[in-house]
Every structure is written in structure tokens, then in C-alpha cells.
N, C-alpha and C. Protein backbone atom coordinates (compact mmCIF):
# COMPACT_ATOMS: atom_id res chain seq x y z
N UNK A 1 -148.33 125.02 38.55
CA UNK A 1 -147.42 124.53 37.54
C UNK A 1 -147.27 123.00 37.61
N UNK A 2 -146.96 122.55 38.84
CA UNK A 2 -146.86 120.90 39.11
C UNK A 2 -147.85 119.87 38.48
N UNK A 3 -149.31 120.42 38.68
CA UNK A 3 -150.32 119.35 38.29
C UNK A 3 -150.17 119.83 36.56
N UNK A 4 -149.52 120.49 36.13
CA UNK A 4 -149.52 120.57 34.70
C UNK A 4 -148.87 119.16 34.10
N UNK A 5 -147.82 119.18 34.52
CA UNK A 5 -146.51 117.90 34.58
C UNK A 5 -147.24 116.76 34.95
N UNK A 6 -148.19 116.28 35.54
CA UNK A 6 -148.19 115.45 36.05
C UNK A 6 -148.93 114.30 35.82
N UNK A 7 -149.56 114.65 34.25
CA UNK A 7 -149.98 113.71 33.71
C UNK A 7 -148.47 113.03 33.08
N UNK A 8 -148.02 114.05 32.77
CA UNK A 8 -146.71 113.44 31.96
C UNK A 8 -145.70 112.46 32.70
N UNK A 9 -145.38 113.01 33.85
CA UNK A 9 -145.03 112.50 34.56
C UNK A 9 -145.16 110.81 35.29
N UNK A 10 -146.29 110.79 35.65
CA UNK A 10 -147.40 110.11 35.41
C UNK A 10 -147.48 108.47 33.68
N UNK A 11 -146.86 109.07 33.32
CA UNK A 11 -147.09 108.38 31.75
C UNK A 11 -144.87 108.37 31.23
N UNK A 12 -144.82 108.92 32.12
CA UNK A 12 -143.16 108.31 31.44
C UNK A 12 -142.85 107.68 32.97
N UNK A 13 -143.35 107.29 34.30
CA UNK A 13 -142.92 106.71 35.19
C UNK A 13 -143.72 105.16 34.77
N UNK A 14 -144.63 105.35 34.20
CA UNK A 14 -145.72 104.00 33.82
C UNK A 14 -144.68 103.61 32.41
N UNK A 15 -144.13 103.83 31.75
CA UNK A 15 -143.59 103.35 30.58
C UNK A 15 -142.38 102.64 31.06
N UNK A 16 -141.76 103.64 31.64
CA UNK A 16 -140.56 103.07 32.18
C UNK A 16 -139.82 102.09 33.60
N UNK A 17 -141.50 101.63 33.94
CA UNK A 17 -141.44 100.59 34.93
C UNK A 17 -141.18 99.50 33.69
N UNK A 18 -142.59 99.67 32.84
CA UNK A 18 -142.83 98.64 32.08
C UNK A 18 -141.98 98.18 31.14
N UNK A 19 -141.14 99.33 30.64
CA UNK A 19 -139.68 99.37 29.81
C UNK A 19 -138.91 98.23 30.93
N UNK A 20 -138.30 98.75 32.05
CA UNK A 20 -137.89 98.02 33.49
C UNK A 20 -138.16 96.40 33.37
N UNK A 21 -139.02 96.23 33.52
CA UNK A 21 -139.70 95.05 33.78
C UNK A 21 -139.60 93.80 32.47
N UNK A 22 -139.39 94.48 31.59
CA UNK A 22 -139.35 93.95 29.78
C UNK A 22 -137.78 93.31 29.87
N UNK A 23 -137.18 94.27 30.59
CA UNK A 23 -135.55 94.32 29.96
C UNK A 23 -135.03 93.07 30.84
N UNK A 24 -135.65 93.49 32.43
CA UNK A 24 -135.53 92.15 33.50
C UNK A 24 -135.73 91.19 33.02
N UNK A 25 -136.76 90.57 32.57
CA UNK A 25 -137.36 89.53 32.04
C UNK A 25 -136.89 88.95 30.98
N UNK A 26 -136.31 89.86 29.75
CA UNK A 26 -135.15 89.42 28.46
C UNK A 26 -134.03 89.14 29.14
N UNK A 27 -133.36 89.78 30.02
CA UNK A 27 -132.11 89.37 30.06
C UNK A 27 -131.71 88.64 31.86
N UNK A 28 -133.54 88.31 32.10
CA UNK A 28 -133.34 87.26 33.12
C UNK A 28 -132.14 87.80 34.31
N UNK A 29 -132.03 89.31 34.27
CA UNK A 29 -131.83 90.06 36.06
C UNK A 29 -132.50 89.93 37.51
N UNK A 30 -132.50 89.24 37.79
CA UNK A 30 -133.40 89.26 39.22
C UNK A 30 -134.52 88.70 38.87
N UNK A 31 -134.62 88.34 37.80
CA UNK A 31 -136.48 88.13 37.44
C UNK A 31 -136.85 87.02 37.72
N UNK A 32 -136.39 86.14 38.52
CA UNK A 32 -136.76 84.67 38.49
C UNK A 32 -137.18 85.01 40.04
N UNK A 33 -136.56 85.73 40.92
CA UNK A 33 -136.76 86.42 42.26
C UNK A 33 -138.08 87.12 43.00
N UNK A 34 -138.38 87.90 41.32
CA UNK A 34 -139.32 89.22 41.54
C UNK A 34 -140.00 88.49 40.88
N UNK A 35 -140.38 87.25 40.02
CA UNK A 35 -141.50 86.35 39.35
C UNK A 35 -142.28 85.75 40.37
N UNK A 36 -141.20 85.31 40.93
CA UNK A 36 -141.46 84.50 42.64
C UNK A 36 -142.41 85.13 43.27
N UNK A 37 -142.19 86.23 43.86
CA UNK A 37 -142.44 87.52 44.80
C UNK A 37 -144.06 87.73 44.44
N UNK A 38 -143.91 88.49 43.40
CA UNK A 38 -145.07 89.13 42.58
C UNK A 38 -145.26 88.95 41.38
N UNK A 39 -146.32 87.86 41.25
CA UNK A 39 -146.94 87.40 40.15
C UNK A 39 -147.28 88.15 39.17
N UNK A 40 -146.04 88.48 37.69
CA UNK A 40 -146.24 89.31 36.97
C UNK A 40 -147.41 89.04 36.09
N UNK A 41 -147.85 87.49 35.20
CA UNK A 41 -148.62 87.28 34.70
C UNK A 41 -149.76 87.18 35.09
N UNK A 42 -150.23 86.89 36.39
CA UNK A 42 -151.25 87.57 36.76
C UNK A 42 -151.67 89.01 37.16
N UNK A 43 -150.84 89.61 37.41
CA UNK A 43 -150.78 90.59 38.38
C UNK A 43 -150.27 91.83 37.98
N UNK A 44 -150.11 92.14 36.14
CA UNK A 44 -148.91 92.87 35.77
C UNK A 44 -148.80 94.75 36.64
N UNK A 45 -150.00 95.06 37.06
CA UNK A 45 -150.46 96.61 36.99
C UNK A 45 -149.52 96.36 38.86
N UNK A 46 -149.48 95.32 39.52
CA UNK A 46 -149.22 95.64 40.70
C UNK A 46 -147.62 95.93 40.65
N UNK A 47 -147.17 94.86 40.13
CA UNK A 47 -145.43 94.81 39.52
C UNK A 47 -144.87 96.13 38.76
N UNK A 48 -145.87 97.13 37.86
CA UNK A 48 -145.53 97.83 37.24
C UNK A 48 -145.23 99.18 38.44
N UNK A 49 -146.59 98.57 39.62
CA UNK A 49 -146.61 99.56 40.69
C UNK A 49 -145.14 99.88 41.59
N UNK A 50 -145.11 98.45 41.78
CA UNK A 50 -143.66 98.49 42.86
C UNK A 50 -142.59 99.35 42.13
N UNK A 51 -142.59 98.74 40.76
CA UNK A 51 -141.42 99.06 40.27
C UNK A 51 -140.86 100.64 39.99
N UNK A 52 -142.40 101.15 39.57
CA UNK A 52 -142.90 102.84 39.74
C UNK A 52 -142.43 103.28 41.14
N UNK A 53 -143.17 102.83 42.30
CA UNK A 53 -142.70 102.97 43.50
C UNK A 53 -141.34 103.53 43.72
N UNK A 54 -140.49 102.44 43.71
CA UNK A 54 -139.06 102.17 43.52
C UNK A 54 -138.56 103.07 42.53
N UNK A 55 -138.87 103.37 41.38
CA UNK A 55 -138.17 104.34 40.56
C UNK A 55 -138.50 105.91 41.41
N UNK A 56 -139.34 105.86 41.78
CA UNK A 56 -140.03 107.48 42.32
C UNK A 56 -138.90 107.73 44.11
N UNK A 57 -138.86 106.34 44.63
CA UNK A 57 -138.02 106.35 45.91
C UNK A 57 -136.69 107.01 45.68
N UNK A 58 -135.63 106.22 44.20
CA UNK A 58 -134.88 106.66 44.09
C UNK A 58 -134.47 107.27 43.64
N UNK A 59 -135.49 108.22 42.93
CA UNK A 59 -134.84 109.71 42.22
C UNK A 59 -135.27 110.39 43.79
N UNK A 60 -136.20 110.33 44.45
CA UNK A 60 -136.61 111.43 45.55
C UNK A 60 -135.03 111.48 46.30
N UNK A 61 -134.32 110.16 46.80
CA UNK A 61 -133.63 110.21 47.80
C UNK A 61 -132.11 110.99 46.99
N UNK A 62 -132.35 110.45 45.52
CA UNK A 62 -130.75 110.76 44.92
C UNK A 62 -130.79 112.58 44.58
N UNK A 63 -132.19 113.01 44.53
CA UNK A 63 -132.59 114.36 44.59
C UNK A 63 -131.61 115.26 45.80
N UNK A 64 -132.37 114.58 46.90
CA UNK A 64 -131.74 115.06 48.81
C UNK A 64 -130.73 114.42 48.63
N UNK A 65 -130.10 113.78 48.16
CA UNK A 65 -128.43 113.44 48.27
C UNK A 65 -127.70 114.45 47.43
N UNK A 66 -128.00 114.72 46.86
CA UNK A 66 -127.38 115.59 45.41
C UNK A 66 -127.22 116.96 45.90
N UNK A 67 -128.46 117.98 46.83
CA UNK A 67 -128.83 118.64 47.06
C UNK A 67 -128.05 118.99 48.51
N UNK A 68 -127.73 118.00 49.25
CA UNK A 68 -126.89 118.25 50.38
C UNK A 68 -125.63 118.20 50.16
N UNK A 69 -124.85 117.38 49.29
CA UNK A 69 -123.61 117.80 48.62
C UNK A 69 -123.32 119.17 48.07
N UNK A 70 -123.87 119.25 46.96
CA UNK A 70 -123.99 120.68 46.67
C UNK A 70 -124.39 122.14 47.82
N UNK A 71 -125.12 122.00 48.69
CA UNK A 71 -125.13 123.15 49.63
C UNK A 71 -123.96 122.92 51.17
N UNK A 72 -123.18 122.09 50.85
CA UNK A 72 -122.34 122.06 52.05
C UNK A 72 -121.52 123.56 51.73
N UNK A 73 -121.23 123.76 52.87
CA UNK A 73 -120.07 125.09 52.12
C UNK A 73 -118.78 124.52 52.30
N UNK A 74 -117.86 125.28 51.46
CA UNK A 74 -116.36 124.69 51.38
C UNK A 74 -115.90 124.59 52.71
N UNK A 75 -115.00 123.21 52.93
CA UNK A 75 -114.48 123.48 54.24
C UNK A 75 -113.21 123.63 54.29
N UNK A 76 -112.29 124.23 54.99
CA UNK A 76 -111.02 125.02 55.09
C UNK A 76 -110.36 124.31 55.85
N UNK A 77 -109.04 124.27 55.56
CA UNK A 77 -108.52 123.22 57.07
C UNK A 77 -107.11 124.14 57.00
């Protein structure tokens, strides 16, 4: 079932770096920082990478955060 998703997947994490990266850059968030860092105009596919990276880090971790809240059992005092 997974590799079905995973072109898709795949193609809305690539949009939405690049969405990411558009919005930084219009409204000048951090982007003078991350211009510095990693050379977007040369370099755009690596920047789109991190940023993919970074989006994939923090749904994984907010996933296992979400997931251990929810299975605590009630505690009684």
C-alpha cells in the first residue's frame, strides 16, 4: 500500500518545500540567514532538499509526540 502513496507523497513534500521557500523569500523570514547558508540561486534542488528534510523531521517527531500523549492511560490520584 505505502509505495502506492509515495509518488504522491513525494510530489506534495517537493511543492511544499518550494511553496516554503517562496513565502520565506517574499516576506524576508529567516531568508537573509538561509541565503547565507545555502546558496538558493545556485543551488535551488539542495535548499528545496533541506527544507523537505526538515518538513519530513517534523511531522515524523510531531507523529511520536501525538501518539505518546494519546496512549498514556488516565492517571488517578
Amino acid at each position: 500500500m505505502y509505495p502506492a502513496y509515495f509518488d504522491s507523497i513525494w510530489l506534495w513534500l517537493y511543492a511544499g518545500s518550494g511553496f516554503l521557500l517562496k513565502a520565506a523569500r517574499r516576506f524576508d523570514i529567516g531568508f537573509g540567514r538561509f541565503n547565507r547558508k545555502f546558496d538558493i540561486e545556485k543551488k535551488p534542488f539542495s535548499a528545496i532538499g533541506l527544507v523537505s528534510g526538515a518538513l519530513v523531521a517534523v511531522m515524523y517527531w510531531g507523529v511520536a509526540i501525538a501518539i505518546q500523549l494519546v496512549s498514556r492511560p488516565p492517571q488517578t490520584h
